[in-house]
N, C-alpha and C. Protein backbone atom coordinates (compact mmCIF):
# COMPACT_ATOMS: atom_id res chain seq x y z
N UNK A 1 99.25 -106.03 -66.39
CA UNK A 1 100.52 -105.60 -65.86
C UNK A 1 100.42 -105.60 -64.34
N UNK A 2 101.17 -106.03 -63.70
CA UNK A 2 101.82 -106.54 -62.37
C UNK A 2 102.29 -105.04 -62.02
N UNK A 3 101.44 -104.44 -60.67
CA UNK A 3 102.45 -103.32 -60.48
C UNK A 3 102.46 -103.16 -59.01
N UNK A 4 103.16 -102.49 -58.62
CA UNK A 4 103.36 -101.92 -56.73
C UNK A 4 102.68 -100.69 -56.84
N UNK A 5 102.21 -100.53 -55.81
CA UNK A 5 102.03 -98.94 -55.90
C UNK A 5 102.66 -98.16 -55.00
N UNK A 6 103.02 -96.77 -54.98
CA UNK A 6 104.27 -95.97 -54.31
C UNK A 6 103.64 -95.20 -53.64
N UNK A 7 102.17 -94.89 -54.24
CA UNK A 7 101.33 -93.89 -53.36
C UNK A 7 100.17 -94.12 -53.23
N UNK A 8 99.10 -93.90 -52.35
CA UNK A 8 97.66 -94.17 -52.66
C UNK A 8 97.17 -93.71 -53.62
N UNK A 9 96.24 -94.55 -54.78
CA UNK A 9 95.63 -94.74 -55.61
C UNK A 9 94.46 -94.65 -55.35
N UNK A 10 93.48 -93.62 -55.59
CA UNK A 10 92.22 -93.79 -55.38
C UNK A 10 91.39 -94.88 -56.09
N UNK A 11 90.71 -95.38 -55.47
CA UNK A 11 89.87 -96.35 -56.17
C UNK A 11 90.61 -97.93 -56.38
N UNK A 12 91.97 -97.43 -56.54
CA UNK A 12 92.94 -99.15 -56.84
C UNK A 12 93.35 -99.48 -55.51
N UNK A 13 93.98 -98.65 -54.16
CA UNK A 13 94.81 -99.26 -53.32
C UNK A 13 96.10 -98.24 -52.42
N UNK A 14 96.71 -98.84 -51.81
CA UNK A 14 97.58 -97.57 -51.01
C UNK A 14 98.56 -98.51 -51.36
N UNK A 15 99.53 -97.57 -50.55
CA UNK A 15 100.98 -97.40 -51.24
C UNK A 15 101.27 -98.91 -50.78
N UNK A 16 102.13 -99.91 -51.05
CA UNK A 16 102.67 -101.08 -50.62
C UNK A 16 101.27 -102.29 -51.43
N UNK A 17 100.44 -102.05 -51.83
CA UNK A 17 99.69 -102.56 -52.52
C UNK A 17 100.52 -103.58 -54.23
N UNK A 18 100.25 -104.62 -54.18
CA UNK A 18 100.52 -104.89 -55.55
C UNK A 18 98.92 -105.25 -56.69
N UNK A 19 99.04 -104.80 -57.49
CA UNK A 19 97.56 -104.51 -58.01
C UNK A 19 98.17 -105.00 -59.42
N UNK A 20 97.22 -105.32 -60.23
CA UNK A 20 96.88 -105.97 -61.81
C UNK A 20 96.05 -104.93 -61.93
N UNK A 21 96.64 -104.26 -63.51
CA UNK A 21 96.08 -102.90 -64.15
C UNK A 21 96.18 -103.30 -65.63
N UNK A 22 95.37 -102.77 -66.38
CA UNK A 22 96.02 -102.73 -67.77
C UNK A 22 97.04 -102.21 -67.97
N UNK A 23 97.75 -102.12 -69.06
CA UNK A 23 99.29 -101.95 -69.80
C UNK A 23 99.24 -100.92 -69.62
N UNK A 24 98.43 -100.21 -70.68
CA UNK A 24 98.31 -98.54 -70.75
C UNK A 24 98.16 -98.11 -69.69
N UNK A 25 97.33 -98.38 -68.62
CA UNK A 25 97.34 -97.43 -67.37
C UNK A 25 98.60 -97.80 -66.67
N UNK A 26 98.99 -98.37 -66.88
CA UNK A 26 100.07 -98.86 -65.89
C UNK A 26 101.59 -97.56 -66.66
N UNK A 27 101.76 -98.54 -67.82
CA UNK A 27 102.80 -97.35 -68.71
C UNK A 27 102.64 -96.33 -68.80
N UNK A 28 101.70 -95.47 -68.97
CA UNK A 28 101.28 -94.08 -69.45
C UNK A 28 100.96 -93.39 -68.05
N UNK A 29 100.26 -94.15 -67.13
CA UNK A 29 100.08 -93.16 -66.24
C UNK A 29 100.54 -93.24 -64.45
N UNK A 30 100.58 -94.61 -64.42
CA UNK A 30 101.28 -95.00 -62.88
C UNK A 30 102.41 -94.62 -62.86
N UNK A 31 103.01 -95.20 -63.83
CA UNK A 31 104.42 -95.12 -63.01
C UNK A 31 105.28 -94.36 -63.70
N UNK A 32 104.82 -93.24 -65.14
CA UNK A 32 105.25 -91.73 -65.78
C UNK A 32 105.21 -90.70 -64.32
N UNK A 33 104.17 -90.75 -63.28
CA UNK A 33 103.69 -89.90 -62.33
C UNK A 33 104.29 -90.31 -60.86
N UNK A 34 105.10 -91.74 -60.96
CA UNK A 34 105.41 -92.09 -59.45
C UNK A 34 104.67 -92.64 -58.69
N UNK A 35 103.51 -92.91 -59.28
CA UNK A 35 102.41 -93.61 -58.47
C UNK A 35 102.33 -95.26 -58.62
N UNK A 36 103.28 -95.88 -58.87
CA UNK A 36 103.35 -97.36 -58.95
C UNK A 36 104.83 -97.95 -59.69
N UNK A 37 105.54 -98.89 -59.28
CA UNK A 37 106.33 -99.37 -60.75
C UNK A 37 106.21 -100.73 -60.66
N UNK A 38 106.95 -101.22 -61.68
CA UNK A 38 106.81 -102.67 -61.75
C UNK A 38 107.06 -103.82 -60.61
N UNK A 39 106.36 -104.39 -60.69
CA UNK A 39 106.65 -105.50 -59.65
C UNK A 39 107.47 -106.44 -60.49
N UNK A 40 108.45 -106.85 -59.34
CA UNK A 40 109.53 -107.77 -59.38
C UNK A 40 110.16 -108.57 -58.10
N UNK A 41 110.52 -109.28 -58.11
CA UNK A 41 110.73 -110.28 -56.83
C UNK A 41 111.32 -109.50 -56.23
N UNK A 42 112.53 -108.63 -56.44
CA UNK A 42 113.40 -108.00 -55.75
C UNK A 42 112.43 -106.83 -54.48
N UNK A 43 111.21 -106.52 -55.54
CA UNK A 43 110.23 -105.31 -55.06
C UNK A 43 109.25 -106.05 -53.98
N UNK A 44 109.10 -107.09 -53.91
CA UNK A 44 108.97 -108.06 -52.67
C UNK A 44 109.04 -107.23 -51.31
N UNK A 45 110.44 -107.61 -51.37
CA UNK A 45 111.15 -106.70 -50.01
C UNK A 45 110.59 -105.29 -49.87
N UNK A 46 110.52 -104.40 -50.53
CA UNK A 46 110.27 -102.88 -50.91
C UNK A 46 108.61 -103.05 -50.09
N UNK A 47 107.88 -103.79 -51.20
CA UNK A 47 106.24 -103.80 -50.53
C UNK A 47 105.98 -104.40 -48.95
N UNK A 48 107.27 -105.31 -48.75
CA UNK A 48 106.92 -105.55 -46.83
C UNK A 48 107.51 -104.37 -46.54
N UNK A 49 108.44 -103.55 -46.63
CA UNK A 49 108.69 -102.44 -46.05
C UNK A 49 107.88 -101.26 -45.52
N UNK A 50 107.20 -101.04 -46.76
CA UNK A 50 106.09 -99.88 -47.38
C UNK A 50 104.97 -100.53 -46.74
N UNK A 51 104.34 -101.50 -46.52
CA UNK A 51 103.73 -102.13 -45.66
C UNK A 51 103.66 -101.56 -44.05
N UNK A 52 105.07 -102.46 -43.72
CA UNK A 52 104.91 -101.79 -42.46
C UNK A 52 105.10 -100.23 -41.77
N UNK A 53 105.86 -99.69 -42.91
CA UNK A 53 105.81 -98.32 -42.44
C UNK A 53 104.06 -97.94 -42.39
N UNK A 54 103.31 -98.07 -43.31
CA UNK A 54 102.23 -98.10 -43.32
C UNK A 54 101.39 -98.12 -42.08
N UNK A 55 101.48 -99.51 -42.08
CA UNK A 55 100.72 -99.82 -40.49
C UNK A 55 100.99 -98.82 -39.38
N UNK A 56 102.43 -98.61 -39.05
CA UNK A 56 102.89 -97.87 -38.22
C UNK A 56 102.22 -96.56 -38.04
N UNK A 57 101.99 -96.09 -39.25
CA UNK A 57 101.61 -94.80 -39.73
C UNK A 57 99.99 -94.79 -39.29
N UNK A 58 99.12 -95.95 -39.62
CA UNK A 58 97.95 -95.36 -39.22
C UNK A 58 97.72 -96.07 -37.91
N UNK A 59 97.95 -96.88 -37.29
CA UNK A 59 97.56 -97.13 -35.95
C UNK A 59 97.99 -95.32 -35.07
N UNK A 60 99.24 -95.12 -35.18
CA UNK A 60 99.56 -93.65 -34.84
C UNK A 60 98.52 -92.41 -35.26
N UNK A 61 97.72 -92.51 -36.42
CA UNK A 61 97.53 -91.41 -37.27
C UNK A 61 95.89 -91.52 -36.86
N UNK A 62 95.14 -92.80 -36.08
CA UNK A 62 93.77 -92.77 -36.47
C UNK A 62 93.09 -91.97 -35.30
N UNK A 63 93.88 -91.69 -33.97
CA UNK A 63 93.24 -91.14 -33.28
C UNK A 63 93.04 -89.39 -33.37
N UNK A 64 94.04 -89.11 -34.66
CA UNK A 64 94.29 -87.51 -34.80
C UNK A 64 93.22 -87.90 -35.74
N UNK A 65 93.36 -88.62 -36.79
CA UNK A 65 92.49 -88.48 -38.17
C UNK A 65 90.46 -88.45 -37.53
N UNK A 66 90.25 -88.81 -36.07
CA UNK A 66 89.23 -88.94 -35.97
C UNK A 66 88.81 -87.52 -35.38
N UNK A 67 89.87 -87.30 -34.70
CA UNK A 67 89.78 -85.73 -33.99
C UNK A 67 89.88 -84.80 -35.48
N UNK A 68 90.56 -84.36 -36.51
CA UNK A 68 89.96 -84.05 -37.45
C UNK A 68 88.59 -84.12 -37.98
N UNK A 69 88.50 -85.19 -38.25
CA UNK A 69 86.83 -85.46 -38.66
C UNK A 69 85.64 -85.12 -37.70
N UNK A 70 86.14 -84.95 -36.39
CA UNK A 70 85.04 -83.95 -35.65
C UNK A 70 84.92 -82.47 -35.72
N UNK A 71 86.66 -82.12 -36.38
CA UNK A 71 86.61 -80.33 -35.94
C UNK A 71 86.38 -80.10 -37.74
N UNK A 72 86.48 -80.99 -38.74
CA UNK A 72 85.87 -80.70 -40.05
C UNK A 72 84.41 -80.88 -39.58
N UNK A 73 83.78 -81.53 -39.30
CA UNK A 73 82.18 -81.51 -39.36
C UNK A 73 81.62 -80.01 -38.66
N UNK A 74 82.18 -79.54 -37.78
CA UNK A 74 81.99 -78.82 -36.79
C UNK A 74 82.25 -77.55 -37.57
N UNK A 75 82.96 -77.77 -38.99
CA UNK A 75 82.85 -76.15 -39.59
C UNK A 75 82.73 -75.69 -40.59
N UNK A 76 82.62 -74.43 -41.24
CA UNK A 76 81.27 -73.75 -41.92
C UNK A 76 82.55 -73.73 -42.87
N UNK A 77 82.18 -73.84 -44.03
CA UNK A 77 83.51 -73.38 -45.02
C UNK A 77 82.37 -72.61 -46.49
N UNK A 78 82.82 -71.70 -47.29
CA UNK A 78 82.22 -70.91 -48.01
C UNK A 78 82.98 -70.29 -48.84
N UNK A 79 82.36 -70.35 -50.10
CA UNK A 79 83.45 -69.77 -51.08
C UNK A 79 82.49 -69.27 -52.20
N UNK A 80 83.14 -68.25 -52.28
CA UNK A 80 82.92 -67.04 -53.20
C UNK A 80 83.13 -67.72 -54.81
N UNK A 81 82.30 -68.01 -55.87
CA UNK A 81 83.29 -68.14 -57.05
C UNK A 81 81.69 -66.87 -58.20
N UNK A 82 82.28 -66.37 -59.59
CA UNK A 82 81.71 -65.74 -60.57
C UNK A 82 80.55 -66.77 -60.81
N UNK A 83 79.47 -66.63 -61.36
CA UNK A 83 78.52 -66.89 -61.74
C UNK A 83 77.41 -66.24 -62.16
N UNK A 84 76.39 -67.09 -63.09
CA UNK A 84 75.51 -66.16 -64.25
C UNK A 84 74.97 -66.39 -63.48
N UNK A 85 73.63 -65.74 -64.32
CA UNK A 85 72.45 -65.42 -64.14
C UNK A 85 71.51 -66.85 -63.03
N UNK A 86 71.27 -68.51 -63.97
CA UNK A 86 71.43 -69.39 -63.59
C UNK A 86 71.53 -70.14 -62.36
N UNK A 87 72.44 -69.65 -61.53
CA UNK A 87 73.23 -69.94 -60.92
C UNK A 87 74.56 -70.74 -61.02
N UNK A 88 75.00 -71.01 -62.93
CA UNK A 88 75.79 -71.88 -63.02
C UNK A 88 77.25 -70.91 -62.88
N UNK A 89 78.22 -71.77 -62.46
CA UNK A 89 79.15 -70.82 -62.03
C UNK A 89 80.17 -70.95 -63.57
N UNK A 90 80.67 -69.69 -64.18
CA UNK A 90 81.48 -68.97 -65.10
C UNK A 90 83.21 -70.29 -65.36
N UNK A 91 83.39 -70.55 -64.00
CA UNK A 91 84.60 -71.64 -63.78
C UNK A 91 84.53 -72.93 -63.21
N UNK A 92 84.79 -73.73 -61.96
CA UNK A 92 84.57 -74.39 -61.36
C UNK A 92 85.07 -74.60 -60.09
N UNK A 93 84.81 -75.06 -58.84
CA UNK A 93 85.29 -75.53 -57.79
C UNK A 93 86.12 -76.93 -57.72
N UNK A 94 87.37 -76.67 -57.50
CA UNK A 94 88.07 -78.02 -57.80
C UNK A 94 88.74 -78.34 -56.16
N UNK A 95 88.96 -79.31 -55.82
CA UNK A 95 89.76 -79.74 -54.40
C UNK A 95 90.61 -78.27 -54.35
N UNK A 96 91.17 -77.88 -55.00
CA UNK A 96 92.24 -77.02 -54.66
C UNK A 96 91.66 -76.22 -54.31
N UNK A 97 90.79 -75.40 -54.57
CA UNK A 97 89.65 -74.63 -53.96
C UNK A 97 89.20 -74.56 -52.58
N UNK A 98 88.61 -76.38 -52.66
CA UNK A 98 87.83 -76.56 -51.01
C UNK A 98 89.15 -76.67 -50.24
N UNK A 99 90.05 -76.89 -50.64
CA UNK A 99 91.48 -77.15 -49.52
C UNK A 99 91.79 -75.72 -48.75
N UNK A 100 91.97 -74.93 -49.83
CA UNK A 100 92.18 -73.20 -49.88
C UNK A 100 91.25 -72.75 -48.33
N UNK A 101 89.85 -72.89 -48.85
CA UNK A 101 89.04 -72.25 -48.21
C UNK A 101 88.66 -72.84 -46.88
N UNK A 102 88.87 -74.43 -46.70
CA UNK A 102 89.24 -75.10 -45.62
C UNK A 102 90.09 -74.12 -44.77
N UNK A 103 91.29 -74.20 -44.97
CA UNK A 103 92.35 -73.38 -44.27
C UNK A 103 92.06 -72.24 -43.83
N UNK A 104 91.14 -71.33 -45.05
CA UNK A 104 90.93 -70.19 -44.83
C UNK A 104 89.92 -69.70 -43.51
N UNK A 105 89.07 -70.96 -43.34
CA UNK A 105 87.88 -71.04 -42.38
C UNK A 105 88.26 -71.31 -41.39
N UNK A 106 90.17 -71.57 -40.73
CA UNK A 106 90.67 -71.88 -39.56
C UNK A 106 90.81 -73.28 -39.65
N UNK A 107 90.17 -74.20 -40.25
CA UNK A 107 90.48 -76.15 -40.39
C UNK A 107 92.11 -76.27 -40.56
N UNK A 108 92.15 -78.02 -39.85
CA UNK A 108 93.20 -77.96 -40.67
C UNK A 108 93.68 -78.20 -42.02
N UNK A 109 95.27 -78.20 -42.44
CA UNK A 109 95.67 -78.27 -43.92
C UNK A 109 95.40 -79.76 -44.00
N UNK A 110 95.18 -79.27 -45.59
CA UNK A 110 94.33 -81.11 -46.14
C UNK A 110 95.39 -81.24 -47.12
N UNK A 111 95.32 -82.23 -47.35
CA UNK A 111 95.56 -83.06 -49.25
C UNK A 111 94.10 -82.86 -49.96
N UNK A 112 94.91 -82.33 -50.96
CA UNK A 112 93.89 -82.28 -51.93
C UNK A 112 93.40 -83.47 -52.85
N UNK A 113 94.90 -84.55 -52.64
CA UNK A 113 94.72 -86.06 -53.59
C UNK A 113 93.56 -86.56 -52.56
N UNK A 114 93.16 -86.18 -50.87
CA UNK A 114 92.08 -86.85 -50.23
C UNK A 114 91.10 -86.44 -50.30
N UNK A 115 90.44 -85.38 -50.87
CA UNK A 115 89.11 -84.62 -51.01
C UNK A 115 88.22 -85.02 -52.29
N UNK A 116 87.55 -85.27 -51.74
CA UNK A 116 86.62 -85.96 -52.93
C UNK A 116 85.17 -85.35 -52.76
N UNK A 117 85.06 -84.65 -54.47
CA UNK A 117 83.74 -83.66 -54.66
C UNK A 117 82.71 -84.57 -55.27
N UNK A 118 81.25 -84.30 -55.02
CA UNK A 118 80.44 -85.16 -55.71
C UNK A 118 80.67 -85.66 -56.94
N UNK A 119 80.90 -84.67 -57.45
CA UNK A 119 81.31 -84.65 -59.32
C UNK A 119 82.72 -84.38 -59.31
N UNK A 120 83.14 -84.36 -60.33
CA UNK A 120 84.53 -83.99 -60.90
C UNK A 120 84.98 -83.21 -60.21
N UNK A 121 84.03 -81.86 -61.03
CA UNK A 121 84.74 -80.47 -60.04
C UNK A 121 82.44 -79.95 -59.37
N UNK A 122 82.66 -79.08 -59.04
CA UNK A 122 81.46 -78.14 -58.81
C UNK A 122 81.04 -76.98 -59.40
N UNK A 123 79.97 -77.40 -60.22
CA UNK A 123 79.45 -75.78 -61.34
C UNK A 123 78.90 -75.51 -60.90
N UNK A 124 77.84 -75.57 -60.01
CA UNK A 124 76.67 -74.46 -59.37
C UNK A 124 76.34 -74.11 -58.37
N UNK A 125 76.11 -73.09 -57.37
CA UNK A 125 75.91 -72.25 -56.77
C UNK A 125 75.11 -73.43 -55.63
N UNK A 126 75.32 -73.34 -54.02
CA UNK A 126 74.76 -73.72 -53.44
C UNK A 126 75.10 -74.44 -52.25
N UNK A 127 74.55 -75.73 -51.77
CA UNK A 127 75.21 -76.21 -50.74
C UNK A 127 75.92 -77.33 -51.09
N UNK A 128 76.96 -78.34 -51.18
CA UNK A 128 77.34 -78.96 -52.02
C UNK A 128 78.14 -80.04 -50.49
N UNK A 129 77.57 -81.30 -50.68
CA UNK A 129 78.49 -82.52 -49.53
C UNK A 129 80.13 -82.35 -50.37
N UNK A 130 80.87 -82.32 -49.30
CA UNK A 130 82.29 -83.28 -49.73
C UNK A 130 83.09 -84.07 -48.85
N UNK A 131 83.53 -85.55 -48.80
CA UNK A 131 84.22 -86.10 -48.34
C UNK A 131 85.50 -86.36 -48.25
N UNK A 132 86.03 -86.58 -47.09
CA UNK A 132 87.72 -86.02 -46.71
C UNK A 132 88.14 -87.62 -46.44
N UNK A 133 88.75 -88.19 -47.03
CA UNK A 133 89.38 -88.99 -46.42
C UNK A 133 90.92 -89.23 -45.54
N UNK A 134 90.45 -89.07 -44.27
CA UNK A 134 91.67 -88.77 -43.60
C UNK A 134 92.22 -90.04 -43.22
N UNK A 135 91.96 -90.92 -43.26
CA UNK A 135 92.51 -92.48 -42.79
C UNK A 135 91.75 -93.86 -43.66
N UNK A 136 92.43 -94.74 -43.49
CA UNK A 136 91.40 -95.83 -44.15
C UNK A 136 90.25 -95.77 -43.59
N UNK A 137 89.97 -95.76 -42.39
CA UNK A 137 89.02 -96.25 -41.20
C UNK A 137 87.91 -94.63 -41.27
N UNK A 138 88.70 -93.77 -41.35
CA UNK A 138 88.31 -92.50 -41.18
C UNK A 138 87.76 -91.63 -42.31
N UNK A 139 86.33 -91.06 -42.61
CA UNK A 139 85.98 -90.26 -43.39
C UNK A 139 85.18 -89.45 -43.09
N UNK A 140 85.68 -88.13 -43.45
CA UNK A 140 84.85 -86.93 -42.80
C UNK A 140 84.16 -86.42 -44.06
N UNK A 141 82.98 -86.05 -43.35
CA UNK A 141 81.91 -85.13 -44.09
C UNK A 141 81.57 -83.76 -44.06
N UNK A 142 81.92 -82.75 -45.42
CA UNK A 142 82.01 -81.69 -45.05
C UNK A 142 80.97 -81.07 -45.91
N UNK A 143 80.31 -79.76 -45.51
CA UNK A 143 79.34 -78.76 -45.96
C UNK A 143 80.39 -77.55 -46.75
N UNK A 144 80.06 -77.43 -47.97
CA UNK A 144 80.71 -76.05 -48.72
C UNK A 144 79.65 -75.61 -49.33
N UNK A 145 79.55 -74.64 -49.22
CA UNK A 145 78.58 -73.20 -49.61
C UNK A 145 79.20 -72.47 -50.71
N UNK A 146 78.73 -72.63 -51.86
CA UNK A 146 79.45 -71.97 -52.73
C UNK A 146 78.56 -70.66 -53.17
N UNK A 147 78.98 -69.62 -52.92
CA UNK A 147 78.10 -68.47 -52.86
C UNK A 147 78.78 -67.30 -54.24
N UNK A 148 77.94 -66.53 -54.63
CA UNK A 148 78.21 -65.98 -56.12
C UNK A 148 79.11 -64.90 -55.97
N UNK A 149 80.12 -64.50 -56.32
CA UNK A 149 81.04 -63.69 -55.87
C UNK A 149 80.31 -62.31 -56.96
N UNK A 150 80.52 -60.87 -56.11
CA UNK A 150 80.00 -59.51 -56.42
C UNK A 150 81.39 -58.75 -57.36
């Protein structure tokens, strides 16, 4: 299946992208969620549009997105979650979490669709990398401390 995409796609492509997916992902989950629809000649026009707004957007966006990625490296972020004995934690750390506690540590506000945890989510106690993608060009590296809440 022939599709556009409407929003960045991790792993497939950004928005103005036309990408070949299987059926099912395409039906069931792109474009049920807004994240792609069918390509058609008419959608031509639509993807040079979405295109250039695009461009526009990050030639403008890469000199903030780099100044981000210095004042994320530059800070301490830490979060409290339940945990056993183990150290395995009772729930998990999900983007929505590191976004939260980002903010909470003074950073700025993120997307959570750009935060990307080693794993899925985070079960255990400790120091844990995560990467921010703030631009194509641009990716910041951040330290979270996930410490056992009393």
């Amino acid at each position: 299946m022939k599709l556009i995409l409407t929003q960045e796609v991790s792993g497939l492509g950004s928005a103005g992208d036309v990408v070949e997916v299987k059926d099912g992902y395409g039906r069931n989950y792109l474009i049920p969620r807004g994240l792609g629809m069918r390509w058609t000649k008419g959608g031509e026009s639509q993807v040079t549009a979405l295109r250039r707004g695009r461009e526009v957007r990050e030639v403008r966006d890469l000199g903030e997105a780099r100044q981000l990625a210095d004042s994320l490296s530059a800070l301490t972020v830490t979060l409290s979650s339940r945990a056993g004995d183990g150290g395995r934690l009772f729930g998990s750390v999900t983007t929505a979490d590191v976004v939260d506690a980002v903010a909470a540590a003074g950073g700025p506000k993120l997307d959570k669709r750009r935060v990307e945890l080693p794993s899925t989510h985070i079960k255990s106690l400790g120091t844990h990398a995560v990467t921010v993608r703030l631009h194509p060009e641009v990716v910041a590296s951040l330290d979270v401390e996930v410490t056992a809440a009393e």
